[in-house]
PDB file of N, CA and C in Angstrom:
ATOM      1  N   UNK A   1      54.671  63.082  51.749  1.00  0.00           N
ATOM      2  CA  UNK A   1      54.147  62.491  52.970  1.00  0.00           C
ATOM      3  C   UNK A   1      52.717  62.055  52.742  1.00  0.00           C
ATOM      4  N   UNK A   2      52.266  62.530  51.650  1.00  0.00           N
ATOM      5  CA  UNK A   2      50.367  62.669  51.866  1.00  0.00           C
ATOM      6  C   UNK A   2      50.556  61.400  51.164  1.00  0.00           C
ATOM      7  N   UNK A   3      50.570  60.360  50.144  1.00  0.00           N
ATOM      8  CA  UNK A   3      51.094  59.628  49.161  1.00  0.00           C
ATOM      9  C   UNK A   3      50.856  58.654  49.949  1.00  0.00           C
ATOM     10  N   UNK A   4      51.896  57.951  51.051  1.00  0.00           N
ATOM     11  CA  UNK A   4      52.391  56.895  51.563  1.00  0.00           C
ATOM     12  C   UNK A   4      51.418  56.930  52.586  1.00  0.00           C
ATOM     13  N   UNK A   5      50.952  58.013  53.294  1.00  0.00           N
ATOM     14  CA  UNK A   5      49.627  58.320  54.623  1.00  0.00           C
ATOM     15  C   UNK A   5      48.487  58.041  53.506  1.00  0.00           C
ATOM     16  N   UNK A   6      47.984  58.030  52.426  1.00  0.00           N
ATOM     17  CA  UNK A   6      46.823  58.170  51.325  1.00  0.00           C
ATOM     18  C   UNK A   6      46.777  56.530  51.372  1.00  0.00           C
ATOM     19  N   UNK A   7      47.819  55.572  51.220  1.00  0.00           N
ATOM     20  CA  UNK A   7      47.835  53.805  50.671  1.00  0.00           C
ATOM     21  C   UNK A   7      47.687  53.549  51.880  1.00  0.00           C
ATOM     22  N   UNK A   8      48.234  53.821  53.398  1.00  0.00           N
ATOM     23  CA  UNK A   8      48.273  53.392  54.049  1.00  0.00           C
ATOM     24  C   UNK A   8      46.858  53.386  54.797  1.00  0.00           C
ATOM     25  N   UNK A   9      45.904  54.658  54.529  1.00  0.00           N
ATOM     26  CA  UNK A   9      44.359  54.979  54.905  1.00  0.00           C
ATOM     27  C   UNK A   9      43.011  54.427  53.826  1.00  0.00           C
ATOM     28  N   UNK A  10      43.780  53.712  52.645  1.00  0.00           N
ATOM     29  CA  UNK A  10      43.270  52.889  51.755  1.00  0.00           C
ATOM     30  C   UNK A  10      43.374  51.396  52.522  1.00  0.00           C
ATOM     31  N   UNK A  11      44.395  50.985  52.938  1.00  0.00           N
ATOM     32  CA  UNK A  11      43.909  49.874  53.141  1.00  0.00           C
ATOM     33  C   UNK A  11      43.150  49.617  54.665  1.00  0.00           C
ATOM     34  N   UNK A  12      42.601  50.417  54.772  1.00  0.00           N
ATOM     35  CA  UNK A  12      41.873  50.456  55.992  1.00  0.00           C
ATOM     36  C   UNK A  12      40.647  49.757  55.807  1.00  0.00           C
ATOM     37  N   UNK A  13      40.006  48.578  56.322  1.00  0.00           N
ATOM     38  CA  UNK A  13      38.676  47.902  55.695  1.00  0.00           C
ATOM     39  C   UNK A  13      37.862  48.414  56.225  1.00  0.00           C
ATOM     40  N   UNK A  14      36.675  48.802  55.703  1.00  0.00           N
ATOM     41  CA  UNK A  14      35.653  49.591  56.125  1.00  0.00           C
ATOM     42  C   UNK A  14      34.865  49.132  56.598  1.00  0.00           C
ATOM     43  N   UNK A  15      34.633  47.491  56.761  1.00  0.00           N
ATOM     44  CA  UNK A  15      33.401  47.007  57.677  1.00  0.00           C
ATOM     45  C   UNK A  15      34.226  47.066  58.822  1.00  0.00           C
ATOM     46  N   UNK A  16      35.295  47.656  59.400  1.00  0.00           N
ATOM     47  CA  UNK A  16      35.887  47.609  60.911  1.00  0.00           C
ATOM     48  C   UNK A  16      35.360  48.779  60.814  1.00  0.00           C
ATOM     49  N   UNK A  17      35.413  50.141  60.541  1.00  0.00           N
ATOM     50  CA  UNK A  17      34.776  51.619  60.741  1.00  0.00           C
ATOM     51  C   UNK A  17      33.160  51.180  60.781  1.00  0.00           C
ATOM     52  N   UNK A  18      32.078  50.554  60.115  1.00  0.00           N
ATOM     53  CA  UNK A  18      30.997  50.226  59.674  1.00  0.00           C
ATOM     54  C   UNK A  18      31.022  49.461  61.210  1.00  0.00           C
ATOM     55  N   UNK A  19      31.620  48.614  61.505  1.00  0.00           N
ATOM     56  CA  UNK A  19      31.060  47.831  63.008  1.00  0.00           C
ATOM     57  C   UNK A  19      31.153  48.940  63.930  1.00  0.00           C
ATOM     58  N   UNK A  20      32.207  49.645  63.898  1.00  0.00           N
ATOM     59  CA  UNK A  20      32.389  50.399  65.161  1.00  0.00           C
ATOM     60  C   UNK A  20      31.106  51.789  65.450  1.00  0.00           C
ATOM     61  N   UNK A  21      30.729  51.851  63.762  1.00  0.00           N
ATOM     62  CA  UNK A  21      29.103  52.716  64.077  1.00  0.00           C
ATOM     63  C   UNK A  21      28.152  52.325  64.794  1.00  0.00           C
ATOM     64  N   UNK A  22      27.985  50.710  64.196  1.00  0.00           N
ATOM     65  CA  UNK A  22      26.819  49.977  64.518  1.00  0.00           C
ATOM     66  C   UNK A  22      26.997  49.520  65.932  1.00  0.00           C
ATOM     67  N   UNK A  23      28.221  49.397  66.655  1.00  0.00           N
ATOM     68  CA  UNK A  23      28.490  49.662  68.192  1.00  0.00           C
ATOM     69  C   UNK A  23      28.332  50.699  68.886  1.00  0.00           C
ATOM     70  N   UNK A  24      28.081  52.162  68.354  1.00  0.00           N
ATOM     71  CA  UNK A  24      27.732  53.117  68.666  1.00  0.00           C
ATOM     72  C   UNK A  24      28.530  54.161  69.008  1.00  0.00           C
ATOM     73  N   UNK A  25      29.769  54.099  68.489  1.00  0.00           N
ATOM     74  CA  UNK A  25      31.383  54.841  68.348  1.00  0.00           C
ATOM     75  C   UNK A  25      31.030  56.001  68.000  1.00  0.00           C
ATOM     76  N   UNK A  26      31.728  57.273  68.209  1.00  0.00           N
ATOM     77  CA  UNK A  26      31.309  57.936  67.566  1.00  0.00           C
ATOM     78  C   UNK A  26      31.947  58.069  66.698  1.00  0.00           C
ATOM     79  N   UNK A  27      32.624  59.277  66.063  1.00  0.00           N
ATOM     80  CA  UNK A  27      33.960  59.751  65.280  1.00  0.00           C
ATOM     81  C   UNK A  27      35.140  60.203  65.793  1.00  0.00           C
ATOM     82  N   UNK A  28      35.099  60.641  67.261  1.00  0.00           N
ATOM     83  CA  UNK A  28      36.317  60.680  67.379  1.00  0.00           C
ATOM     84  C   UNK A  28      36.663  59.204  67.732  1.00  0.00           C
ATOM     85  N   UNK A  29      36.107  58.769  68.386  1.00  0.00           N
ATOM     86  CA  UNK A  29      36.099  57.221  68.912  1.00  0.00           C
ATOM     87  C   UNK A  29      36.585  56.309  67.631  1.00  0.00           C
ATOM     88  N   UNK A  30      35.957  56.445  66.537  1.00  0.00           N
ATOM     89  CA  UNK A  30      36.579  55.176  65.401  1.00  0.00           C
ATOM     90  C   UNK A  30      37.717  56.466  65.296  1.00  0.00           C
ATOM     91  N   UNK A  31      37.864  57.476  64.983  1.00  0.00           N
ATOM     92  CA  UNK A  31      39.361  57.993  64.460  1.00  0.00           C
ATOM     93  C   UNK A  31      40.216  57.619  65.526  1.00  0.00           C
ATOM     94  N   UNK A  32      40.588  57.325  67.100  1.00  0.00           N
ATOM     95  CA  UNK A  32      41.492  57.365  67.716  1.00  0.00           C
ATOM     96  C   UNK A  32      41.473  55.738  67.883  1.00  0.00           C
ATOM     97  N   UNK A  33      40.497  54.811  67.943  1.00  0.00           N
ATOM     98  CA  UNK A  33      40.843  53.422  67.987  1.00  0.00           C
ATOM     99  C   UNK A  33      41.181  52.690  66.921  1.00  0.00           C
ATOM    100  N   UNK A  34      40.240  53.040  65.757  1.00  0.00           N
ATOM    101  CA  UNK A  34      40.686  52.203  64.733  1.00  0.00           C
ATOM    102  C   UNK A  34      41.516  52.756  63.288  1.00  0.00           C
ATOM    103  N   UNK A  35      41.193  54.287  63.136  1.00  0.00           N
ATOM    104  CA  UNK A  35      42.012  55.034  61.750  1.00  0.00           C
ATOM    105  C   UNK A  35      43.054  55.147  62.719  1.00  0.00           C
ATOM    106  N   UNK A  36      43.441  55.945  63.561  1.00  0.00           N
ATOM    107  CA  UNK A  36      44.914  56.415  63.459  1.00  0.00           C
ATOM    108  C   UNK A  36      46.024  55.001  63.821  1.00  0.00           C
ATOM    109  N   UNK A  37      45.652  54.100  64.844  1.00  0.00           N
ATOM    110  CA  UNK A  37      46.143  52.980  65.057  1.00  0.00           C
ATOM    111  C   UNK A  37      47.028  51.965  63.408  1.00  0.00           C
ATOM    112  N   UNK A  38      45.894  51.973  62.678  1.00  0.00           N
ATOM    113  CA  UNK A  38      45.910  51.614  61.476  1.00  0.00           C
ATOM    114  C   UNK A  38      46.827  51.742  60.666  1.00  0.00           C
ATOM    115  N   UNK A  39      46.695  53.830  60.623  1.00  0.00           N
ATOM    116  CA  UNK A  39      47.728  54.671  60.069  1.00  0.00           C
ATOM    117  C   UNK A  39      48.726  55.045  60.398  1.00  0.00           C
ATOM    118  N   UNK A  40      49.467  54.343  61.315  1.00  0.00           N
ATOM    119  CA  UNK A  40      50.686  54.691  61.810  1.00  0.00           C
ATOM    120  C   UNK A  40      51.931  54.171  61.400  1.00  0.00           C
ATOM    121  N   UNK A  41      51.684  52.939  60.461  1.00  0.00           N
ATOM    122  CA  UNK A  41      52.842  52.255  59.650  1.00  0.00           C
ATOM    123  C   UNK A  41      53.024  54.136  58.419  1.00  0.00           C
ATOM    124  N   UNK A  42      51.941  53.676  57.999  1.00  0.00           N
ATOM    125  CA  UNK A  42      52.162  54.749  56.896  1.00  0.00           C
ATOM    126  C   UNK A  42      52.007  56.068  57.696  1.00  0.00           C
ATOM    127  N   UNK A  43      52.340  56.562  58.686  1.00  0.00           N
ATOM    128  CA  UNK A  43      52.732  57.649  58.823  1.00  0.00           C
ATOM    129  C   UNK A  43      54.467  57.851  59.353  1.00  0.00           C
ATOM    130  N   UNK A  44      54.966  57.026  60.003  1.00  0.00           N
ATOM    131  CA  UNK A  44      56.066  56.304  60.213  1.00  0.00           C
ATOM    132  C   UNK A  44      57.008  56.316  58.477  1.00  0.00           C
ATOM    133  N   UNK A  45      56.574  55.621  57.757  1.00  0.00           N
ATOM    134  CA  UNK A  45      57.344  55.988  56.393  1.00  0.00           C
ATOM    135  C   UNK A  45      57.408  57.083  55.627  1.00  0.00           C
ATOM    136  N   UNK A  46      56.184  57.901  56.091  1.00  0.00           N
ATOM    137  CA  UNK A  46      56.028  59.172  55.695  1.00  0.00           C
ATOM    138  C   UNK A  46      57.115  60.336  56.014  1.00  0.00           C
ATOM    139  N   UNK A  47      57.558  59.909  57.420  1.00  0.00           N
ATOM    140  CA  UNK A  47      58.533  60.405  58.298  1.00  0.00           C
ATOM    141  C   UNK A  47      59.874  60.352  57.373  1.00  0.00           C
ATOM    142  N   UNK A  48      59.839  58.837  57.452  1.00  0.00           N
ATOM    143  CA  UNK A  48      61.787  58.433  57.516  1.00  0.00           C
ATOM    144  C   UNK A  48      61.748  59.284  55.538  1.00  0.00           C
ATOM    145  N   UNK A  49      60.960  58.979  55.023  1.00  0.00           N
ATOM    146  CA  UNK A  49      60.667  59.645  53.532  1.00  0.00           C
ATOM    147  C   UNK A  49      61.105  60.844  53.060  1.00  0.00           C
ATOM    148  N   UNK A  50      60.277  61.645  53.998  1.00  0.00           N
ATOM    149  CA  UNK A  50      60.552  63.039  53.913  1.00  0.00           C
ATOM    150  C   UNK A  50      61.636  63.720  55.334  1.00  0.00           C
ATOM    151  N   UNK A  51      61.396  63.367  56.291  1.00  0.00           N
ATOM    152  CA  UNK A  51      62.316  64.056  57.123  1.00  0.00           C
ATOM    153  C   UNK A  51      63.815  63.574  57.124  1.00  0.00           C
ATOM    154  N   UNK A  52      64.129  62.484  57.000  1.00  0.00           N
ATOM    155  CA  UNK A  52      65.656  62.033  56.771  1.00  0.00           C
ATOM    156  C   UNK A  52      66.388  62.594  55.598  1.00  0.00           C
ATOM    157  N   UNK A  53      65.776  62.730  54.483  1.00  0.00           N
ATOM    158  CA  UNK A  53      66.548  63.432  53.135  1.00  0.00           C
ATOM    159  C   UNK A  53      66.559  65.217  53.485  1.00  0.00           C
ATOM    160  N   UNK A  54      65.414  65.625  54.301  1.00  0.00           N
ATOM    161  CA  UNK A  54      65.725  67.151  54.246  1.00  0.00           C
ATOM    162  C   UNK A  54      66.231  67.843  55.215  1.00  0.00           C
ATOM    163  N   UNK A  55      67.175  66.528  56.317  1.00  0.00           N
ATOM    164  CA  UNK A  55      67.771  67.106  57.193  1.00  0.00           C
ATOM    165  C   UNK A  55      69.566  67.366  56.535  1.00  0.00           C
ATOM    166  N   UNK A  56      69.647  66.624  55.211  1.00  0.00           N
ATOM    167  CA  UNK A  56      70.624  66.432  54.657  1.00  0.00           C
ATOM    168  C   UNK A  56      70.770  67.636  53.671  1.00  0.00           C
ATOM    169  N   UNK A  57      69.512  68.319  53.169  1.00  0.00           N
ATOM    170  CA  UNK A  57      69.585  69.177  51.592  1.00  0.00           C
ATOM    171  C   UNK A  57      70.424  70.401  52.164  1.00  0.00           C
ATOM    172  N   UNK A  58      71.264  70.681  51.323  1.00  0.00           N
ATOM    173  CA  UNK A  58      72.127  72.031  51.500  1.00  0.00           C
ATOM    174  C   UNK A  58      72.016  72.537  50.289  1.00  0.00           C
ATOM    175  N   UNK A  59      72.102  71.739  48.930  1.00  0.00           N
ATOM    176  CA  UNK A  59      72.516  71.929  47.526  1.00  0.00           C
ATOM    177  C   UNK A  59      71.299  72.591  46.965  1.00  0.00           C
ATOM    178  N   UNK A  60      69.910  72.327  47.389  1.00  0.00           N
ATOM    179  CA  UNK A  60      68.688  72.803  46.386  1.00  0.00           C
ATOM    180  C   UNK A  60      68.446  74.523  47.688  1.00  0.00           C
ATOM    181  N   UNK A  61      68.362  74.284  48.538  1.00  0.00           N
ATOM    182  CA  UNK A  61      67.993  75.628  49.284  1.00  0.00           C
ATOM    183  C   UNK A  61      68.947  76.914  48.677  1.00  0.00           C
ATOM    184  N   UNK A  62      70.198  76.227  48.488  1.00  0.00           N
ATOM    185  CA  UNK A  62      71.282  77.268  48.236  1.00  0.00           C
ATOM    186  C   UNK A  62      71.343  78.042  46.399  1.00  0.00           C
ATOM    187  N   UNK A  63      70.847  76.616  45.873  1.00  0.00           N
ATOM    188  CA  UNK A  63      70.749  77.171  44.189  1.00  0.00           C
ATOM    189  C   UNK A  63      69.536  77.890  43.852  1.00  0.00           C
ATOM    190  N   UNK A  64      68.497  77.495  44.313  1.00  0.00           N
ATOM    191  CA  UNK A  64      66.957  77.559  44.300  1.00  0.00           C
ATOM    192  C   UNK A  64      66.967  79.342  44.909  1.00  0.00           C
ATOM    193  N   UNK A  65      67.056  79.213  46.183  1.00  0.00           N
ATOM    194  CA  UNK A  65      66.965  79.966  47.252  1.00  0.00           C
ATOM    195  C   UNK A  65      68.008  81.300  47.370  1.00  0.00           C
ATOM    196  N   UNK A  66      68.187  81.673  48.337  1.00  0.00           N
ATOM    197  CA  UNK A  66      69.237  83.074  48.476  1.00  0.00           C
ATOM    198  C   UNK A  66      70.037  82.997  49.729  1.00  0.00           C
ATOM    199  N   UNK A  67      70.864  83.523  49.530  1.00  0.00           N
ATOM    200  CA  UNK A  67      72.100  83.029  51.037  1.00  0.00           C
ATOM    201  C   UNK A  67      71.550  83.204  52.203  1.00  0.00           C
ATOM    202  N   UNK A  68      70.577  83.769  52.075  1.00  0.00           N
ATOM    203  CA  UNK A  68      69.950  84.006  53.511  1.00  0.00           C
ATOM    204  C   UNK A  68      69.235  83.138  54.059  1.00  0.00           C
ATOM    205  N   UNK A  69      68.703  82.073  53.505  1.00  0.00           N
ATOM    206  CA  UNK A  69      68.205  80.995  53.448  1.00  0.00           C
ATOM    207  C   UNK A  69      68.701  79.697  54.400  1.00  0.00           C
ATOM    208  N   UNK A  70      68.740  79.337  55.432  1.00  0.00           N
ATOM    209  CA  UNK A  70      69.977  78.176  56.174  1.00  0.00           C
ATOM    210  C   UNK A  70      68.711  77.171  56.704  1.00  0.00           C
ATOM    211  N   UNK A  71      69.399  76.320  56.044  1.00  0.00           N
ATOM    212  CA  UNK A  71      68.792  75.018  56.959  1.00  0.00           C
ATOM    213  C   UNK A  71      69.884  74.318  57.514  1.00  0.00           C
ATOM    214  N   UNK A  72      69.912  73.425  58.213  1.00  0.00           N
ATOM    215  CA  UNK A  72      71.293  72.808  58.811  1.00  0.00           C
ATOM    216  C   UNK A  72      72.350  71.702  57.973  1.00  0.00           C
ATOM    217  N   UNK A  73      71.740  71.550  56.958  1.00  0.00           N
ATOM    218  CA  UNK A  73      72.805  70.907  55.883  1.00  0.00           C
ATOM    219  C   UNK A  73      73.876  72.249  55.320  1.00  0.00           C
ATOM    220  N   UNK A  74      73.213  73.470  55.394  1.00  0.00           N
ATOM    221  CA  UNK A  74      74.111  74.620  54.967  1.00  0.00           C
ATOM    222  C   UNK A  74      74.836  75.056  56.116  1.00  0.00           C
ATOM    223  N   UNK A  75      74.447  74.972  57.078  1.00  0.00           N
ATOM    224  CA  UNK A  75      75.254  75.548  58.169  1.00  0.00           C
ATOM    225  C   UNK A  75      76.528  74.336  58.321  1.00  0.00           C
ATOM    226  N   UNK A  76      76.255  72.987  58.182  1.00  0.00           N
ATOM    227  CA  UNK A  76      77.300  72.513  58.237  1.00  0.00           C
ATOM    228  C   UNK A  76      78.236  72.158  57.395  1.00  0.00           C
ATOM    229  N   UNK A  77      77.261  72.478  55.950  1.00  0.00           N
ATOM    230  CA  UNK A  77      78.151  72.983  54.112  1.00  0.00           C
ATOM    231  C   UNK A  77      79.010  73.864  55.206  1.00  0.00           C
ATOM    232  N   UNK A  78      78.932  75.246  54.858  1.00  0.00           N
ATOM    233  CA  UNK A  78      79.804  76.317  55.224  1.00  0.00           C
ATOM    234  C   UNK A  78      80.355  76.247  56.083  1.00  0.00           C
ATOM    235  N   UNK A  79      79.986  75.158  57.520  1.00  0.00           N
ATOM    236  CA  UNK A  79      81.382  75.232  58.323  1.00  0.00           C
ATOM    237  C   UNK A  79      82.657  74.162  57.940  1.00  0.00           C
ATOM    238  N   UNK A  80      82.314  73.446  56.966  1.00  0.00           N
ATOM    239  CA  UNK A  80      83.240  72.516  56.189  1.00  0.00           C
ATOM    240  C   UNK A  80      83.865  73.277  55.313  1.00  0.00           C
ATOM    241  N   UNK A  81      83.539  74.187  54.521  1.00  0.00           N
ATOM    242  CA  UNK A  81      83.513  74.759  53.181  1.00  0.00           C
ATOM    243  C   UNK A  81      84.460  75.950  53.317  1.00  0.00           C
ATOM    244  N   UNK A  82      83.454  76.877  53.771  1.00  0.00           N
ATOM    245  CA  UNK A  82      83.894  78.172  54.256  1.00  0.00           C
ATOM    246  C   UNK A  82      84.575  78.730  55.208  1.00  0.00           C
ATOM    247  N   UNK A  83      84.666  78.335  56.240  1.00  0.00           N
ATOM    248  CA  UNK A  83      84.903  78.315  57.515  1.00  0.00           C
ATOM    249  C   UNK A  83      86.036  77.870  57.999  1.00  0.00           C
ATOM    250  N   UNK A  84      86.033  76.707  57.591  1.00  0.00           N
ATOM    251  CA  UNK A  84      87.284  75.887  57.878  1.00  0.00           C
ATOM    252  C   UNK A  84      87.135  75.108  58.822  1.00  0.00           C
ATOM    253  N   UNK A  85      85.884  75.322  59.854  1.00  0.00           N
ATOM    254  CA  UNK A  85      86.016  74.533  61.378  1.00  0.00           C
ATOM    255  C   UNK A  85      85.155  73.526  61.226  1.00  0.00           C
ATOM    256  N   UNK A  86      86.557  72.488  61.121  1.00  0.00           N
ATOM    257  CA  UNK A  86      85.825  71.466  60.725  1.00  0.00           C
ATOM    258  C   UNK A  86      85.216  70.332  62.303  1.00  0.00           C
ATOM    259  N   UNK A  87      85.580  71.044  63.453  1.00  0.00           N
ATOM    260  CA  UNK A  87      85.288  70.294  64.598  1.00  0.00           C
ATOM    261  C   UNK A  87      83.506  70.856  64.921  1.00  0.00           C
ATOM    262  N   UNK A  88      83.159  72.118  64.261  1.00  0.00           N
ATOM    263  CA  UNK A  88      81.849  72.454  64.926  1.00  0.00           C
ATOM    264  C   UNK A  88      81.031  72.048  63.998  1.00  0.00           C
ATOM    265  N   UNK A  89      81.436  71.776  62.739  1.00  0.00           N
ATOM    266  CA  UNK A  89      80.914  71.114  61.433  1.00  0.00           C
ATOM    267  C   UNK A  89      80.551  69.467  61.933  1.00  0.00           C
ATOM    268  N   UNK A  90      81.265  68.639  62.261  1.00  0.00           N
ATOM    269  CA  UNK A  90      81.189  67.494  62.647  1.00  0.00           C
ATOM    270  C   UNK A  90      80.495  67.474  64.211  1.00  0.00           C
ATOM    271  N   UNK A  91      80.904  68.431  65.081  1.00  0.00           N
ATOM    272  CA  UNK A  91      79.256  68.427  65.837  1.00  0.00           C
ATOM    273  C   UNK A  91      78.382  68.588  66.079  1.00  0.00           C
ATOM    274  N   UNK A  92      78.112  69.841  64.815  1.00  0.00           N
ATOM    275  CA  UNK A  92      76.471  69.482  64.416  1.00  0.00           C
ATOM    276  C   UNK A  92      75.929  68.589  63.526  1.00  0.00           C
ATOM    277  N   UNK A  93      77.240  67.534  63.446  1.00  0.00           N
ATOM    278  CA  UNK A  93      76.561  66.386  62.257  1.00  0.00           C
ATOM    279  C   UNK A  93      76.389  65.778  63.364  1.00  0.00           C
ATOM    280  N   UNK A  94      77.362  65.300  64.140  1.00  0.00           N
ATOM    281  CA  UNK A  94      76.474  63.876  64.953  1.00  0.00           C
ATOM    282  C   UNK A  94      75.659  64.414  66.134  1.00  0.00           C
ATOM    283  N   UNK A  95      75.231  65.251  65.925  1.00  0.00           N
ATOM    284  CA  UNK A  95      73.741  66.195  67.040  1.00  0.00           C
ATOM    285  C   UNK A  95      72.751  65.890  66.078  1.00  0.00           C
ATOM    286  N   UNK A  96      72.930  66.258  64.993  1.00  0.00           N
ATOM    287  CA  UNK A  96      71.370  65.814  63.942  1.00  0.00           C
ATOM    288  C   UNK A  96      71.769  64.158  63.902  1.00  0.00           C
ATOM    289  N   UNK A  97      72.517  63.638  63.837  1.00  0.00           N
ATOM    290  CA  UNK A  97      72.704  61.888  63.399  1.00  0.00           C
ATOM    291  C   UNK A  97      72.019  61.844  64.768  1.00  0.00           C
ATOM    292  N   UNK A  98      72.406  62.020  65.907  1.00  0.00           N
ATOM    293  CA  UNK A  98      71.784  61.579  67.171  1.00  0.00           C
ATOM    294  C   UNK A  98      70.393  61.891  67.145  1.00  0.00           C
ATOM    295  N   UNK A  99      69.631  62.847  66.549  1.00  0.00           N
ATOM    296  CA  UNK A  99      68.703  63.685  67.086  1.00  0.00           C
ATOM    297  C   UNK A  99      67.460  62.434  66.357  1.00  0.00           C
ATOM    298  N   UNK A 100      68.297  62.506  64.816  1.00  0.00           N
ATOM    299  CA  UNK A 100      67.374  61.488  64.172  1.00  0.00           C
ATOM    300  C   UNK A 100      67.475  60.316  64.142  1.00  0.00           C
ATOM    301  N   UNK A 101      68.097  59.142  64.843  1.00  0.00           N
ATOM    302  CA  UNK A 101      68.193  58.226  65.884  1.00  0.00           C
ATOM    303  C   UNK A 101      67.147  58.370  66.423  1.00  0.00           C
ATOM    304  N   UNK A 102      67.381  58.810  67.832  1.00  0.00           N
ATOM    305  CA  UNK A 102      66.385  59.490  68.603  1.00  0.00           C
ATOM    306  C   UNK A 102      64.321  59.576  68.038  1.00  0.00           C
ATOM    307  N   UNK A 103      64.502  60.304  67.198  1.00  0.00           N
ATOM    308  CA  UNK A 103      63.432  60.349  67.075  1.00  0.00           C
ATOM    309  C   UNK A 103      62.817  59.250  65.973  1.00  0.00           C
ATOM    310  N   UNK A 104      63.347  58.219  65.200  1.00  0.00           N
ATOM    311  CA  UNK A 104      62.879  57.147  64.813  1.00  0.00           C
ATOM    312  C   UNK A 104      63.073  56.400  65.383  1.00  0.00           C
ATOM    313  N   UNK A 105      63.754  56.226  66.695  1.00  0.00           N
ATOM    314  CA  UNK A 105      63.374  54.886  67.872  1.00  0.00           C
ATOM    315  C   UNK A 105      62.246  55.329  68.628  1.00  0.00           C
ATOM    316  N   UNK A 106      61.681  56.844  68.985  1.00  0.00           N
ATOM    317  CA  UNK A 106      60.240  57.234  69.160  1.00  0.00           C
ATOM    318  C   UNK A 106      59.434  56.661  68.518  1.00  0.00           C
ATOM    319  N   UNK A 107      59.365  56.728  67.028  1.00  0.00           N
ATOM    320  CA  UNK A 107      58.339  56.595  65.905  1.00  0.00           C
ATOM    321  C   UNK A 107      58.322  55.245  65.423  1.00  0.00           C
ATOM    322  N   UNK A 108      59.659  54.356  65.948  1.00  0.00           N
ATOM    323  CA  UNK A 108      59.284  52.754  65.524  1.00  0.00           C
ATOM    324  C   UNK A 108      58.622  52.196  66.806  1.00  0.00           C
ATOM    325  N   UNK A 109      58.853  53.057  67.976  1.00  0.00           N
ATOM    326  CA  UNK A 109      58.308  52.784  69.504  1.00  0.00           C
ATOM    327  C   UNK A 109      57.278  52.759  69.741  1.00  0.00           C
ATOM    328  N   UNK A 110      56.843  54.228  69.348  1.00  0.00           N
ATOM    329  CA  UNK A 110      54.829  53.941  69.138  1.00  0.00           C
ATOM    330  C   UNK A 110      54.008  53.598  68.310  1.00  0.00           C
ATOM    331  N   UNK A 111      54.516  53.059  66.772  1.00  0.00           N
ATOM    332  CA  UNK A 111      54.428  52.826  66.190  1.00  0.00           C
ATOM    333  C   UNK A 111      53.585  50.931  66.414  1.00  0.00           C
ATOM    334  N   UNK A 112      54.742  50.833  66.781  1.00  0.00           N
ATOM    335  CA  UNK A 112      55.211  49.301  67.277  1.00  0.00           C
ATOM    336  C   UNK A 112      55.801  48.616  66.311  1.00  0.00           C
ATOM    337  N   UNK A 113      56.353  49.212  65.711  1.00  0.00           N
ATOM    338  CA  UNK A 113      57.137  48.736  64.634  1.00  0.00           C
ATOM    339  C   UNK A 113      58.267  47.585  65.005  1.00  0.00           C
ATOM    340  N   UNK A 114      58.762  47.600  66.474  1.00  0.00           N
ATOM    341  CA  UNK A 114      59.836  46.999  67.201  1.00  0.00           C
ATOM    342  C   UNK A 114      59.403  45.360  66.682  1.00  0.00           C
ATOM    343  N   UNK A 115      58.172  44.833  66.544  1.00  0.00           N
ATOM    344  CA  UNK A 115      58.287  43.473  66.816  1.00  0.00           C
ATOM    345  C   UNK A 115      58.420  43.102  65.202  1.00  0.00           C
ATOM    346  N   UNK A 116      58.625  44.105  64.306  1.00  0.00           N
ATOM    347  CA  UNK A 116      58.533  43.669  62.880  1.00  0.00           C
ATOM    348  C   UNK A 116      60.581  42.943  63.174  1.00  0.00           C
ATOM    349  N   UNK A 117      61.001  44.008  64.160  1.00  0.00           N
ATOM    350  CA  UNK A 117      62.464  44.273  63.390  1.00  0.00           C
ATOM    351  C   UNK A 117      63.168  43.596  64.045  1.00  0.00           C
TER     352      UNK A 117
END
């Protein structure tokens, strides 16, 4: 996440922070008008980057890790797997498919990502 938020706070031009001193901004003032505004593409990819692949991992928590260990790719491994029930398995898949829907039409919303797409 830090990576894609790091390029995205690089290309930030610094005579827009530099005017907003010499206007008499303070710091929270240039951080909430002009850095975070800025940084919200690259925090937005930071998202879909890291949170979309680790709502999926079942395979590294389980080899890595110890059975005691559950994130929701394992809970719905083992209700496919182990379990057999494959109807509560498939509705906690489309509860996370919905959930993360949901929350990247938030994050392309405030983002404003909408008028790219």
């Amino acid at each position: 996440m830090r990576e894609s938020t790091t390029v995205a706070l690089k290309g930030i031009d610094p005579s827009a922070i530099e005017a907003a001193k010499d206007l008499g901004a303070g710091k929270f003032t240039i951080f909430k008008e002009i850095i975070f505004p800025l940084s919200i593409p690259g925090l937005f990819a930071s998202f879909v980057l890291i949170y979309i692949p680790m709502l999926g991992e079942f395979a590294i928590p389980t080899i890595v890790g110890n059975s005691s260990t559950y994130m929701l790719g394992n809970v719905i491994n083992n209700q496919f797997m182990a379990a057999g029930n494959w109807g509560f398995g498939s509705a906690i898949g489309v509860i996370l498919l919905i959930a993360s829907t949901v929350l990247i039409g938030i994050v392309i919303k405030v983002s404003g990502l909408e008028k790219l797409l």
